[in-house]
N, C-alpha and C. Protein backbone atom coordinates (compact mmCIF):
# COMPACT_ATOMS: atom_id res chain seq x y z
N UNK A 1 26.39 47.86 -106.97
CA UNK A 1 25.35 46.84 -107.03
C UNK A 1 25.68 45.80 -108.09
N UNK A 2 24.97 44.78 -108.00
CA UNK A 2 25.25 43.59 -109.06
C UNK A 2 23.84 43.72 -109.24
N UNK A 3 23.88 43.54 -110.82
CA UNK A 3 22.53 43.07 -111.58
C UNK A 3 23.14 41.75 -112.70
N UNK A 4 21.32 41.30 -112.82
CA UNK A 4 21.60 40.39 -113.74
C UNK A 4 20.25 40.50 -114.48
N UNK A 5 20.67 41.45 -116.29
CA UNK A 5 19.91 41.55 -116.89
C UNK A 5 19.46 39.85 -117.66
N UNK A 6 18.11 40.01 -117.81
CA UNK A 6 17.70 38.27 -117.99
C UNK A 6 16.65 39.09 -119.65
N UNK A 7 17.21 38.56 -120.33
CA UNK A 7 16.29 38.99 -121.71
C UNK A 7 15.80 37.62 -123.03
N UNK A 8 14.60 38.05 -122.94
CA UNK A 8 13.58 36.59 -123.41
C UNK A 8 13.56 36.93 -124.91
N UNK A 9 14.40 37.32 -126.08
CA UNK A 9 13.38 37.24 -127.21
C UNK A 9 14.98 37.02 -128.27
N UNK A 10 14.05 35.95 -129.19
CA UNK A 10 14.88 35.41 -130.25
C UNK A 10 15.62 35.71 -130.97
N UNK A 11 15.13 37.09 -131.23
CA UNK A 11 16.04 37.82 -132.61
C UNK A 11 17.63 38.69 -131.53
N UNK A 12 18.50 38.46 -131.91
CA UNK A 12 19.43 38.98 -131.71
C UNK A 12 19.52 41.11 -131.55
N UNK A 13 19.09 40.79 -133.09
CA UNK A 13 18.80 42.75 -133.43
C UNK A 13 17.56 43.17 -132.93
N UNK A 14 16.62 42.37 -132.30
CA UNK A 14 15.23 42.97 -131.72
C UNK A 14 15.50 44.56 -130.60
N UNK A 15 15.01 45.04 -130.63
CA UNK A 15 14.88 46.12 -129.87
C UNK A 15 14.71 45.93 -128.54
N UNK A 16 14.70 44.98 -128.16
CA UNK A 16 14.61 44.56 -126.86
C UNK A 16 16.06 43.82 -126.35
N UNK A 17 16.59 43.29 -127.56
CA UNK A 17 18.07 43.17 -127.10
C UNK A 17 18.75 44.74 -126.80
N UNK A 18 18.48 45.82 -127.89
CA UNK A 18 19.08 46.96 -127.47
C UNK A 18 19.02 47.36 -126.12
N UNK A 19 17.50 46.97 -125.62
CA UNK A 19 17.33 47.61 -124.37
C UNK A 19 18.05 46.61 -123.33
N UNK A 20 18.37 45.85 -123.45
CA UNK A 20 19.14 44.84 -122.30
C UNK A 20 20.71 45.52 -122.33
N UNK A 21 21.14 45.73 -123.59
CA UNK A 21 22.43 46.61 -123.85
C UNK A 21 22.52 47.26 -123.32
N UNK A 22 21.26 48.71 -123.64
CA UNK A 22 21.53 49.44 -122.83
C UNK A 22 21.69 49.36 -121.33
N UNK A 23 20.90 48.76 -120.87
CA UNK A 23 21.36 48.73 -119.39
C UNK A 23 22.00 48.11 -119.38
N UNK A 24 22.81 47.40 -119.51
CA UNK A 24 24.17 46.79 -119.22
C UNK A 24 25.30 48.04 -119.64
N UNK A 25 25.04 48.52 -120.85
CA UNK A 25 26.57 49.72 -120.75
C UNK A 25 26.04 50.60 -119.51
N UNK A 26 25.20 51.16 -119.25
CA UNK A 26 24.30 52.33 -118.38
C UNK A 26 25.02 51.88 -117.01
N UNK A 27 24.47 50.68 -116.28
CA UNK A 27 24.78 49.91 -115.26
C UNK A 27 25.97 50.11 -114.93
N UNK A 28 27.45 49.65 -115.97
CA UNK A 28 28.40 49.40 -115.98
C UNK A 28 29.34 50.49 -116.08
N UNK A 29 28.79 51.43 -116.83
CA UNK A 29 29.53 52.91 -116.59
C UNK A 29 29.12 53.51 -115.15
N UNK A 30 28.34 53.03 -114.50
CA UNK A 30 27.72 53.82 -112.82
C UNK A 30 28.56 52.51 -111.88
N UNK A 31 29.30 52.05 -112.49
CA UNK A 31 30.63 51.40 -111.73
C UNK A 31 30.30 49.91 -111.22
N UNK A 32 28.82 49.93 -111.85
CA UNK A 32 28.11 48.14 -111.29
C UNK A 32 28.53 46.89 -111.45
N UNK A 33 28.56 46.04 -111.81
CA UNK A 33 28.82 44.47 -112.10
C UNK A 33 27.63 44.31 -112.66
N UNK A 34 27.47 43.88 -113.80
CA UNK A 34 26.46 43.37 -114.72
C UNK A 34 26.08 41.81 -115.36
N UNK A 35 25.65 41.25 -115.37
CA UNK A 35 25.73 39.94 -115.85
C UNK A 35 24.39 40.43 -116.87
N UNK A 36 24.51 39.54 -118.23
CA UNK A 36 23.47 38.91 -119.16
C UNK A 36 23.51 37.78 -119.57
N UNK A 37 21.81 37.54 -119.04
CA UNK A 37 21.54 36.13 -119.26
C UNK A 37 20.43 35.96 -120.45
N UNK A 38 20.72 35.84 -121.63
CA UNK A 38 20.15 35.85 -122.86
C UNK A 38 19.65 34.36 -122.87
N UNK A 39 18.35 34.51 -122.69
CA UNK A 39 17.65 33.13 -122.61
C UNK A 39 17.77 32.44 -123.99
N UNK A 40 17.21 32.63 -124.67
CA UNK A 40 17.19 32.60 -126.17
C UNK A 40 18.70 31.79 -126.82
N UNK A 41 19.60 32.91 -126.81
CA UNK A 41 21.28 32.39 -127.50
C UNK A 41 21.79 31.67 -126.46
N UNK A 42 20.99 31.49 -124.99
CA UNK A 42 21.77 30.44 -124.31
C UNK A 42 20.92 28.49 -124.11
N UNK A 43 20.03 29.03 -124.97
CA UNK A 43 19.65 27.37 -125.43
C UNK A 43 18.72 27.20 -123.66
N UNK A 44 18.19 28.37 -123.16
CA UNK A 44 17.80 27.64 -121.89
C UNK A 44 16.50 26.61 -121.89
N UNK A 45 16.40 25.87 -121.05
CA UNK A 45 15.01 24.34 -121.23
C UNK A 45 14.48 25.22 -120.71
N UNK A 46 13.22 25.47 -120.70
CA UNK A 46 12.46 26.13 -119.65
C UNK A 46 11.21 25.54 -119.30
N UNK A 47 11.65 23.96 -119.43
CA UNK A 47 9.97 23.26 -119.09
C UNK A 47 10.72 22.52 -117.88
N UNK A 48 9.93 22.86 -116.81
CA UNK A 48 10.05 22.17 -115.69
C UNK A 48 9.80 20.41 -115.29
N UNK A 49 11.31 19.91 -115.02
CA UNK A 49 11.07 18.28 -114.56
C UNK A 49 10.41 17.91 -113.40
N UNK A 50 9.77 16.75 -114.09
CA UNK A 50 8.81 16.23 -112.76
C UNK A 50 9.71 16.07 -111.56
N UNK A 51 10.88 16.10 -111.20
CA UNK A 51 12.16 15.71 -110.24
C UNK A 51 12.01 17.01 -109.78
N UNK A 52 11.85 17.83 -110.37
CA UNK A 52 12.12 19.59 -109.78
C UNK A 52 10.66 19.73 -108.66
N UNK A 53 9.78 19.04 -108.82
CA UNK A 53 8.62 19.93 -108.17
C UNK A 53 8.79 19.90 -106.86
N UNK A 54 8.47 20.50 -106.09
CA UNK A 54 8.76 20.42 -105.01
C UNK A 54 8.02 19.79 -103.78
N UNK A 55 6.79 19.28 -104.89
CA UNK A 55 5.63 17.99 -103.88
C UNK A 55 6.58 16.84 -104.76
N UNK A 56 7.65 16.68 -105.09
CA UNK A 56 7.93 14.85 -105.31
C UNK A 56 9.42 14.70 -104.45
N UNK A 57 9.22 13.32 -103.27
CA UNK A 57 9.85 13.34 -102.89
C UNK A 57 11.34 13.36 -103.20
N UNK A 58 12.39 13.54 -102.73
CA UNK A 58 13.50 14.06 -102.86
C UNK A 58 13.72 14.98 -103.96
N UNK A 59 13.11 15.91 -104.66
CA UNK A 59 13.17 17.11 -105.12
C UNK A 59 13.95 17.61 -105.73
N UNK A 60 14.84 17.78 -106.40
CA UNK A 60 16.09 18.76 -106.90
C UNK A 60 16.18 19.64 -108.01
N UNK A 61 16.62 20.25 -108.44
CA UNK A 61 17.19 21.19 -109.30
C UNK A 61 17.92 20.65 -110.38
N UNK A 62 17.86 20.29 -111.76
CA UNK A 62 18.70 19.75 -112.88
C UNK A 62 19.99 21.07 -112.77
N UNK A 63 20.59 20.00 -113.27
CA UNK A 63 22.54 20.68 -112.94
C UNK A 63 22.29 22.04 -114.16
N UNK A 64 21.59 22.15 -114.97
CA UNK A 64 21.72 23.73 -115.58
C UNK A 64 20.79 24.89 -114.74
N UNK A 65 19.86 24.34 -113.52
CA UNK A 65 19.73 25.01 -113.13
C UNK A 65 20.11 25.52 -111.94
N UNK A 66 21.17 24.56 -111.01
CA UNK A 66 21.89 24.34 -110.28
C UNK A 66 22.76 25.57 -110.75
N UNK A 67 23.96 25.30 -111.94
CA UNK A 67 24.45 26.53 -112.82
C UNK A 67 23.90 27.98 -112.41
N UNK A 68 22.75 28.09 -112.80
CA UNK A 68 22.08 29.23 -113.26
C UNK A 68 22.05 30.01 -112.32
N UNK A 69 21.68 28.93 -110.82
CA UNK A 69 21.32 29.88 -109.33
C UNK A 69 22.73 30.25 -108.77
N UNK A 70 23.92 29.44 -109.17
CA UNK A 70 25.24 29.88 -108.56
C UNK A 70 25.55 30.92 -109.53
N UNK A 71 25.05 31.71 -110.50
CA UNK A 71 25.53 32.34 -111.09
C UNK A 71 24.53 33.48 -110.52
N UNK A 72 23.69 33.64 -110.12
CA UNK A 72 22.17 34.68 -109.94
C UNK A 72 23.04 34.72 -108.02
N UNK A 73 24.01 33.84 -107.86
CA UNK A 73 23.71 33.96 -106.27
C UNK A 73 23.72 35.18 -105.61
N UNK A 74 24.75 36.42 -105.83
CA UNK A 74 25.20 37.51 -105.10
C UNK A 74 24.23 38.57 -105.95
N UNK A 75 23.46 38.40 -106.45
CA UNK A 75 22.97 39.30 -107.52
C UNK A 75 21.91 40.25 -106.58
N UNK A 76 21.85 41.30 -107.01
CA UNK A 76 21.37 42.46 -106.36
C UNK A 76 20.04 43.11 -107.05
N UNK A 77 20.35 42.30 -108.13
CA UNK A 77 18.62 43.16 -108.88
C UNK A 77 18.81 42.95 -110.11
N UNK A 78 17.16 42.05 -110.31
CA UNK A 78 16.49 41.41 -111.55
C UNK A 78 16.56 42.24 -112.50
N UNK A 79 16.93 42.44 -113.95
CA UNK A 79 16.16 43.17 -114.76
C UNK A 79 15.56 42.40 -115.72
N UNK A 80 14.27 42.48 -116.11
CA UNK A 80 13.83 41.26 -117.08
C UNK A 80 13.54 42.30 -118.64
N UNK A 81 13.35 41.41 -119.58
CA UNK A 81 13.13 42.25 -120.95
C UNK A 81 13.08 41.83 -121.46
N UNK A 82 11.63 41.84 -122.32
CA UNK A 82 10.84 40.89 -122.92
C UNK A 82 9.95 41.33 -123.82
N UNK A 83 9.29 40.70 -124.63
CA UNK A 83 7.98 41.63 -125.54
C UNK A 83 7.11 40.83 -124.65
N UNK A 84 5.77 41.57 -125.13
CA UNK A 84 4.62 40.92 -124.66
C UNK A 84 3.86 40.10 -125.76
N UNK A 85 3.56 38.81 -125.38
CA UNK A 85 3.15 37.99 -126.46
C UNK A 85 1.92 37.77 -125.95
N UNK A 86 0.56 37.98 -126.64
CA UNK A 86 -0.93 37.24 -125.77
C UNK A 86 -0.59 37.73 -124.70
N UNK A 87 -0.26 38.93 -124.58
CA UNK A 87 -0.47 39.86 -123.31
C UNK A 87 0.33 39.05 -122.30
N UNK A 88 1.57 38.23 -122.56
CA UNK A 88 2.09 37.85 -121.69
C UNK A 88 3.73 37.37 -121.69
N UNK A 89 4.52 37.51 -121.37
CA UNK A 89 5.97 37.10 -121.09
C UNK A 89 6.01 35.81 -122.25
N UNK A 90 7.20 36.07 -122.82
CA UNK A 90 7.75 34.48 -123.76
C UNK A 90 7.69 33.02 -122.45
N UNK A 91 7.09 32.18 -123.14
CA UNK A 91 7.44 30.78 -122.44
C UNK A 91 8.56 30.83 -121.55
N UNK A 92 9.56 31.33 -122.84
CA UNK A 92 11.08 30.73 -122.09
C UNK A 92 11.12 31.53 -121.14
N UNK A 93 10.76 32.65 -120.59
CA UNK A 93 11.09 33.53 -119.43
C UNK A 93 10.05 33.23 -118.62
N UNK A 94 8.91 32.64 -118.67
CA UNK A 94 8.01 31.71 -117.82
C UNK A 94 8.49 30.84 -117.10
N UNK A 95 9.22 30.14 -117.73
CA UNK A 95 10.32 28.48 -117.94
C UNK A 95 10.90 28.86 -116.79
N UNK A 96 11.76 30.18 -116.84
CA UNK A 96 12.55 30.56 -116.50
C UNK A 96 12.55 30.93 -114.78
N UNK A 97 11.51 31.58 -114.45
CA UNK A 97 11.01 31.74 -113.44
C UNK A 97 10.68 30.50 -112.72
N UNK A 98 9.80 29.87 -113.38
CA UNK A 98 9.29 27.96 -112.58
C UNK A 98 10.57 27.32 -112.57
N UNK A 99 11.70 27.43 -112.94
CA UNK A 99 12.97 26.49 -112.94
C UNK A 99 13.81 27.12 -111.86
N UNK A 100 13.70 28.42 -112.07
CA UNK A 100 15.38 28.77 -111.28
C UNK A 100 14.61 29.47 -109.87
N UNK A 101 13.70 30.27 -109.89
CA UNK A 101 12.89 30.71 -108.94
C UNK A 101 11.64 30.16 -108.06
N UNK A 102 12.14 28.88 -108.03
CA UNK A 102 11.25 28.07 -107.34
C UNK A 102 11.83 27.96 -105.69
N UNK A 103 11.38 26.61 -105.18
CA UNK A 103 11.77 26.63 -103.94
C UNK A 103 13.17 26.08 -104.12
N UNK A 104 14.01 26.81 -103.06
CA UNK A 104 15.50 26.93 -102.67
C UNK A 104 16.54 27.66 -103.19
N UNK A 105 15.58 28.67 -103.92
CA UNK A 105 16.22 29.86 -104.64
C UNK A 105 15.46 30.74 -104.46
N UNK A 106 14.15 30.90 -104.66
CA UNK A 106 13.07 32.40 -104.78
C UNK A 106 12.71 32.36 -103.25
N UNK A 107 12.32 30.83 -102.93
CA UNK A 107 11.54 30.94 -101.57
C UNK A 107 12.22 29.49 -100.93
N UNK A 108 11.88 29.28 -99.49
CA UNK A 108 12.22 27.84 -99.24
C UNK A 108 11.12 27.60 -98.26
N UNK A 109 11.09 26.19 -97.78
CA UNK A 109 9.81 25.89 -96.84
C UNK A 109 10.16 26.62 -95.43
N UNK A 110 8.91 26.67 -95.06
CA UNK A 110 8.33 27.60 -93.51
C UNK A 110 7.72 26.44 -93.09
N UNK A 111 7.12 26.78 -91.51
CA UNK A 111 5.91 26.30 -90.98
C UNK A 111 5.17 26.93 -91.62
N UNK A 112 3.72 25.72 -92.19
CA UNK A 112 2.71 26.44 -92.89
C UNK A 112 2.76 27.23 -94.17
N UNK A 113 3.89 26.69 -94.48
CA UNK A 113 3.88 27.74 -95.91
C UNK A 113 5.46 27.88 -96.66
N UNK A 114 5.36 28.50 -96.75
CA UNK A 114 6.73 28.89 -97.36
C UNK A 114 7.22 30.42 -97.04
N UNK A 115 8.75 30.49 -97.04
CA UNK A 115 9.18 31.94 -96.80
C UNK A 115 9.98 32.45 -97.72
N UNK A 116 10.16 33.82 -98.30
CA UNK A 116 11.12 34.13 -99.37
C UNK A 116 12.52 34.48 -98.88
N UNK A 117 13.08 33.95 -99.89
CA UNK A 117 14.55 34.18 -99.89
C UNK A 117 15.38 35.49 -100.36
N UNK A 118 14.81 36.22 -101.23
CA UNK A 118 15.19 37.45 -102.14
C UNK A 118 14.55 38.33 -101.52
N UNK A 119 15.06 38.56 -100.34
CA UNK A 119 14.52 40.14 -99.32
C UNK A 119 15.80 40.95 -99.83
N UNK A 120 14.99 41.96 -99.96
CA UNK A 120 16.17 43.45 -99.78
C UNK A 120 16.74 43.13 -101.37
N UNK A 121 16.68 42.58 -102.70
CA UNK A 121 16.86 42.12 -103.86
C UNK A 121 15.80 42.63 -104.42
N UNK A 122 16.29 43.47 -105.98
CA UNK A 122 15.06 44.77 -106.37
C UNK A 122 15.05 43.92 -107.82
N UNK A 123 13.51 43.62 -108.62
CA UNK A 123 13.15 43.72 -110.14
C UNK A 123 12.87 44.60 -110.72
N UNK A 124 13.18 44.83 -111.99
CA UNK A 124 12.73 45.93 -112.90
C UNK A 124 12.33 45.35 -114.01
N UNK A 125 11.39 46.00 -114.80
CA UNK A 125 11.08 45.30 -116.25
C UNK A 125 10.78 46.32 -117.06
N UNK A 126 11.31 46.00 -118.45
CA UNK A 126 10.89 46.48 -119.18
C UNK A 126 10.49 45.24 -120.39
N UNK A 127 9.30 45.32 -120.74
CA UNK A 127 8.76 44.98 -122.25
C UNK A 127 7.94 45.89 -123.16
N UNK A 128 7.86 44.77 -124.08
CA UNK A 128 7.69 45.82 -125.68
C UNK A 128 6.62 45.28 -126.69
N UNK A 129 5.58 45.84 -126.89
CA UNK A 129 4.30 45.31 -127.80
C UNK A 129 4.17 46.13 -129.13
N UNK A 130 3.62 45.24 -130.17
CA UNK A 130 3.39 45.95 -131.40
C UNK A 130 2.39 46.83 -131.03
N UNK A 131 1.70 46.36 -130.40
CA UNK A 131 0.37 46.99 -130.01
C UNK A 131 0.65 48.76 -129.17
N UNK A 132 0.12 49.57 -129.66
CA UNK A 132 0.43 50.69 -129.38
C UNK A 132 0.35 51.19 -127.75
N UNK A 133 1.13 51.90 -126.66
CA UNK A 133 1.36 51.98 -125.42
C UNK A 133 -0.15 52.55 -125.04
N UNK A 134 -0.51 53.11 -125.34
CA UNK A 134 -2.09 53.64 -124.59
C UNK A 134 -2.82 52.13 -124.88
N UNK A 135 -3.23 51.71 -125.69
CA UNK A 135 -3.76 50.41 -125.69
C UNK A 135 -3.46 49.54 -124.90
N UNK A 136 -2.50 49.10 -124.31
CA UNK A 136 -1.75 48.30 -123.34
C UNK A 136 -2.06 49.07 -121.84
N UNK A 137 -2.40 50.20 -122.01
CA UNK A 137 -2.35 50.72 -120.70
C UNK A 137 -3.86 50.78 -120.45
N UNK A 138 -4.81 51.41 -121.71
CA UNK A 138 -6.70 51.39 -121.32
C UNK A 138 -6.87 50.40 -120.98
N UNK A 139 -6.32 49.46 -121.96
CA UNK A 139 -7.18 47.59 -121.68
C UNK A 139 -7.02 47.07 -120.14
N UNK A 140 -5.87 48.18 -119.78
CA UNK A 140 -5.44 46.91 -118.41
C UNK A 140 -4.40 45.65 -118.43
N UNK A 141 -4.17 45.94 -119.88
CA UNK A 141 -3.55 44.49 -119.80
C UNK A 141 -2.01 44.64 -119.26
N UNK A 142 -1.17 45.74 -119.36
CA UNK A 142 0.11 45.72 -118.48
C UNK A 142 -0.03 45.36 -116.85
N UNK A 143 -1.55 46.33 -116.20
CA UNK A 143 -2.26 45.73 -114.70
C UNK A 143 -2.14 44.38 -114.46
N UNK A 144 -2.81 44.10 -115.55
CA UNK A 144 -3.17 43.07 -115.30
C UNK A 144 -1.92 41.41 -114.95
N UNK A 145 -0.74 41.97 -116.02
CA UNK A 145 0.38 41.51 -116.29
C UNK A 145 1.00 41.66 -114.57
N UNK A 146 1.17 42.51 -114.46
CA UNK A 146 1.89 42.88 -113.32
C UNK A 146 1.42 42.36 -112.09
N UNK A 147 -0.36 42.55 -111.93
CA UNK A 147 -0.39 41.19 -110.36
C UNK A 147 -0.38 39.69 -111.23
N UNK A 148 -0.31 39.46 -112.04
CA UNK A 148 0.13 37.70 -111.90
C UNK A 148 1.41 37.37 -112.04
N UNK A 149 2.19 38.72 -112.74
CA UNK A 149 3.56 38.24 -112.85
C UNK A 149 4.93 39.13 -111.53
N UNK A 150 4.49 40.20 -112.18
CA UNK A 150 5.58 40.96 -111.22
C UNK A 150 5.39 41.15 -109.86
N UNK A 151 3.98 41.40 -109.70
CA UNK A 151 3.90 41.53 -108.06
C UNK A 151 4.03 40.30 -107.11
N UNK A 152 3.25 38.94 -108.10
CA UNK A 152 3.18 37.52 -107.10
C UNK A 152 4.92 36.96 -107.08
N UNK A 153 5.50 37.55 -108.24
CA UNK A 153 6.75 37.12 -108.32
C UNK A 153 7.49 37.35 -106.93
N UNK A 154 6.92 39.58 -107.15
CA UNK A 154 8.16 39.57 -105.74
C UNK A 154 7.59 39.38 -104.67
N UNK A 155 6.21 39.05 -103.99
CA UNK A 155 5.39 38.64 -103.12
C UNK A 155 6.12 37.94 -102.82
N UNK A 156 6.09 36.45 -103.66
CA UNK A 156 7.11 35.24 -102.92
C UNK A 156 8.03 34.51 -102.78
N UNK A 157 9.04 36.00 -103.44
CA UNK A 157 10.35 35.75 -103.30
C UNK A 157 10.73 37.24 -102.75
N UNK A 158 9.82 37.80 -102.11
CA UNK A 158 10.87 38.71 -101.57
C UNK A 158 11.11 40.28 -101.86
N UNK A 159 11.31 40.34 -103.69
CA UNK A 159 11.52 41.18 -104.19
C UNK A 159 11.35 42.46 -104.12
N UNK A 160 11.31 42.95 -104.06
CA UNK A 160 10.86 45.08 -104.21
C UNK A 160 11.33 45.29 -105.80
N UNK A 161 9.93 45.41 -106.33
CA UNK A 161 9.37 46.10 -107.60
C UNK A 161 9.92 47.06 -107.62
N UNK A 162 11.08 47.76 -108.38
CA UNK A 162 11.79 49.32 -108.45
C UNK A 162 10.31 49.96 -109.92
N UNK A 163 10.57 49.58 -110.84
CA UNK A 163 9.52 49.63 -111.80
C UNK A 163 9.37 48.80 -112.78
N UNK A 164 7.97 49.26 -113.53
CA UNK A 164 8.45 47.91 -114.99
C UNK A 164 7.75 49.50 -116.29
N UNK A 165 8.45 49.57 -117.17
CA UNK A 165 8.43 50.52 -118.29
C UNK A 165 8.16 49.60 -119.62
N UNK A 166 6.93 49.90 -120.09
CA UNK A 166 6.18 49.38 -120.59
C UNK A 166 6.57 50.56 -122.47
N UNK A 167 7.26 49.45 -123.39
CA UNK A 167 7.20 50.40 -125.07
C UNK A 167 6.18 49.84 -125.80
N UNK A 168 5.29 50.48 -126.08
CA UNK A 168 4.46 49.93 -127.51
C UNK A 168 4.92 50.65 -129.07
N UNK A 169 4.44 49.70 -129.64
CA UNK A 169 4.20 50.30 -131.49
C UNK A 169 6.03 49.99 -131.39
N UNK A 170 6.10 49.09 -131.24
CA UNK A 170 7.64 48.82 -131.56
C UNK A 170 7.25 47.59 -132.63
N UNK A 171 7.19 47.97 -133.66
CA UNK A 171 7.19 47.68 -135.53
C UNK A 171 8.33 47.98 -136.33
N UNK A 172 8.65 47.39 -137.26
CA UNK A 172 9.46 47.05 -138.07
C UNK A 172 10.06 48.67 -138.89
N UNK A 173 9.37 49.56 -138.78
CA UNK A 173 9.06 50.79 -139.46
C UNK A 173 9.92 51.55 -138.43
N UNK A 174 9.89 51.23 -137.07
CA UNK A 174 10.11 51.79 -135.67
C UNK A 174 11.68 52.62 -136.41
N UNK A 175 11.46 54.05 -136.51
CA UNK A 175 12.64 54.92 -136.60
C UNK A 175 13.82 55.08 -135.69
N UNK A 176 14.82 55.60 -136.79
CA UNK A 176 15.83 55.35 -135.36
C UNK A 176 15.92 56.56 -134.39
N UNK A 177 15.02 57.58 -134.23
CA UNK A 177 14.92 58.41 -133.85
C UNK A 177 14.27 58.00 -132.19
N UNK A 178 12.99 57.73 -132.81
CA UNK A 178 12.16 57.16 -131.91
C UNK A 178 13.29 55.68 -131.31
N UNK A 179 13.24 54.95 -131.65
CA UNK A 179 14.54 54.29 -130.82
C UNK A 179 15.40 54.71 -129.95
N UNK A 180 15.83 55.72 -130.48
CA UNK A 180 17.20 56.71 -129.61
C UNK A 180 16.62 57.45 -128.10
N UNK A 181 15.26 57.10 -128.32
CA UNK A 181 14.19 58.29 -127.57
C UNK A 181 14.17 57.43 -126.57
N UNK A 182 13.39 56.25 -126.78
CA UNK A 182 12.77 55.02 -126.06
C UNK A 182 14.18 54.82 -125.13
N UNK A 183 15.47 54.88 -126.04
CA UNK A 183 16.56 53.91 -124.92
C UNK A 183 17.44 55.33 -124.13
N UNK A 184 16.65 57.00 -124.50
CA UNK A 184 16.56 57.58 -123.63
C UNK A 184 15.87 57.22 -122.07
N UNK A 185 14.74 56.37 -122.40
CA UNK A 185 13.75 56.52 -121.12
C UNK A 185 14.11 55.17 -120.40
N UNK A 186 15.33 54.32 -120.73
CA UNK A 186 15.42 53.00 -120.70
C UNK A 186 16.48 53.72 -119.14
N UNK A 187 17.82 54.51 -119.88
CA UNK A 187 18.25 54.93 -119.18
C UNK A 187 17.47 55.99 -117.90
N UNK A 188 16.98 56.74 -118.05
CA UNK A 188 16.34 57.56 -117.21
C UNK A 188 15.44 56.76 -115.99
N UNK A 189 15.03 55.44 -116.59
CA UNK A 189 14.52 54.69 -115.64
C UNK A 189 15.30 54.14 -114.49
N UNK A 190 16.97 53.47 -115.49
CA UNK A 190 17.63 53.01 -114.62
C UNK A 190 18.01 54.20 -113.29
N UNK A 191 17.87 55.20 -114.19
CA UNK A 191 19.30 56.51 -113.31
C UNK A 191 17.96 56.74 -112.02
N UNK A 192 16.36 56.76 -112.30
CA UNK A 192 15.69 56.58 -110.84
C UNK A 192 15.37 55.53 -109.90
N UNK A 193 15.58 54.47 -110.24
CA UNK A 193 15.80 53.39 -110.09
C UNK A 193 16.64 52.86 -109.07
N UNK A 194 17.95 53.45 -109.65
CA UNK A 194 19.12 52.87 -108.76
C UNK A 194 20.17 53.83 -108.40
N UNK A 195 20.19 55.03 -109.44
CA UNK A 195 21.29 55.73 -109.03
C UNK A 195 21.31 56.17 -107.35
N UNK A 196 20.05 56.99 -106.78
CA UNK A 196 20.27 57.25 -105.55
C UNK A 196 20.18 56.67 -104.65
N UNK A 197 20.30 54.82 -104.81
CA UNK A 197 21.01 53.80 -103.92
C UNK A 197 22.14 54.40 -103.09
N UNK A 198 23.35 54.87 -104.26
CA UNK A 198 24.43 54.71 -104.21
C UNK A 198 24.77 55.58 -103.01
N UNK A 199 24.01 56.34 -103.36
CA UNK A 199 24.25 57.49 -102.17
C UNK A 199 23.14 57.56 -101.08
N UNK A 200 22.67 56.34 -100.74
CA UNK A 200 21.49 55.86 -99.60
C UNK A 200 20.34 57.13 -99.46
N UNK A 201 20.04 57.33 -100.97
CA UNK A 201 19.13 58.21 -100.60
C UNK A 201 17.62 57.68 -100.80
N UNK A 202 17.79 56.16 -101.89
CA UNK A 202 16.55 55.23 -102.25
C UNK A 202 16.53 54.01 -101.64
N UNK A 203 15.60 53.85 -101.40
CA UNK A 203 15.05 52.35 -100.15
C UNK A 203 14.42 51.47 -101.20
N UNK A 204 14.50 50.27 -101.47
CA UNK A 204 13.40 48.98 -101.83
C UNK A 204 11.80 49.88 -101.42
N UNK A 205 11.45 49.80 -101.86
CA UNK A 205 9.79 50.01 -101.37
C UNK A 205 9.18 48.36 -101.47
């Protein structure tokens, strides 16, 4: 399979870069093709041009995002990784989505509507809150995260949701024990995820 891990957060040493690592060595030792697209150290714009929308006539794509989709083209499955900020994805991986996953990449026009392009193409997510994991999970607010972001995402483009693995109480204090633990479950996600692809024993749901 080809993936292309996509990871939203500034700090280089954040724990959320680890977890993009990890799945990229994880991925890459199970014989995959991996790409990382580090939003952040790659300077991406993520505010959408009035030229891009797709109600102004003649429409297009700015040449870095032109880039971006010939690089995403053969790709087999999203992984995103991100903290949660205000209970919600960084800008730039917002950006990110309205720029490159718009129409003629995520979806293109239909009669009456629009149709997706990313059938049979799987997302996974993982993000990470100071805020402790049962809290994120009573409030609703990962639910809640997930139908405006992950589910409408793969709604209309296509996608099949494999999972999204949700870390809280990831603080400055965060041991390396507990670290070692977390990018236990980082892997364990991937290995249900995707490993029994390989051997056509797991379907897209």
């Amino acid at each position: 399979m080809r993936h292309a891990v996509i990871l939203a957060h500034p700090k280089p040493a954040s724990f959320c870069a680890s977890i993009a690592k990890t799945c990229v060595a994880n991925l890459t030792a199970l014989g995959d093709q991996v790409i990382l697209r580090d939003l952040y150290q790659l300077g991406f714009d993520p505010c959408l041009k009035a030229g891009e929308l797709p109600t102004e006539p003649g429409f297009a794509p700015e040449p870095d995002v032109v880039a971006e989709r010939a690089l995403l083209a053969e790709i087999d499955s999203f992984i995103f990784v991100y903290p949660f900020w205000f209970n919600a994805p960084p800008a730039i991986l917002k950006g990110y989505v309205d720029r490159v996953f718009c129409m003629g990449f995520g979806y293109g026009p239909d009669f009456g509507g629009t149709k997706p392009l990313l059938v049979g193409k799987r997302l996974t997510s993982f993000s990470t809150s100071g805020a402790p994991e049962h809290w994120v999970n009573s409030t609703g607010a990962l639910q809640a995260l997930m139908a405006v972001f992950d589910l409408h995402l793969a709604g209309v483009c296509g996608l099949a949701v494999q999972d999204h693995r949700h870390f809280g109480s990831i603080l400055s204090n965060l041991t390396e024990e507990a670290g070692a633990d977390m990018l236990g479950e980082v892997e364990a996600t991937l290995a249900h995820a995707f490993a029994g692809t390989r051997a056509g024993l797991r379907k897209p749901t």
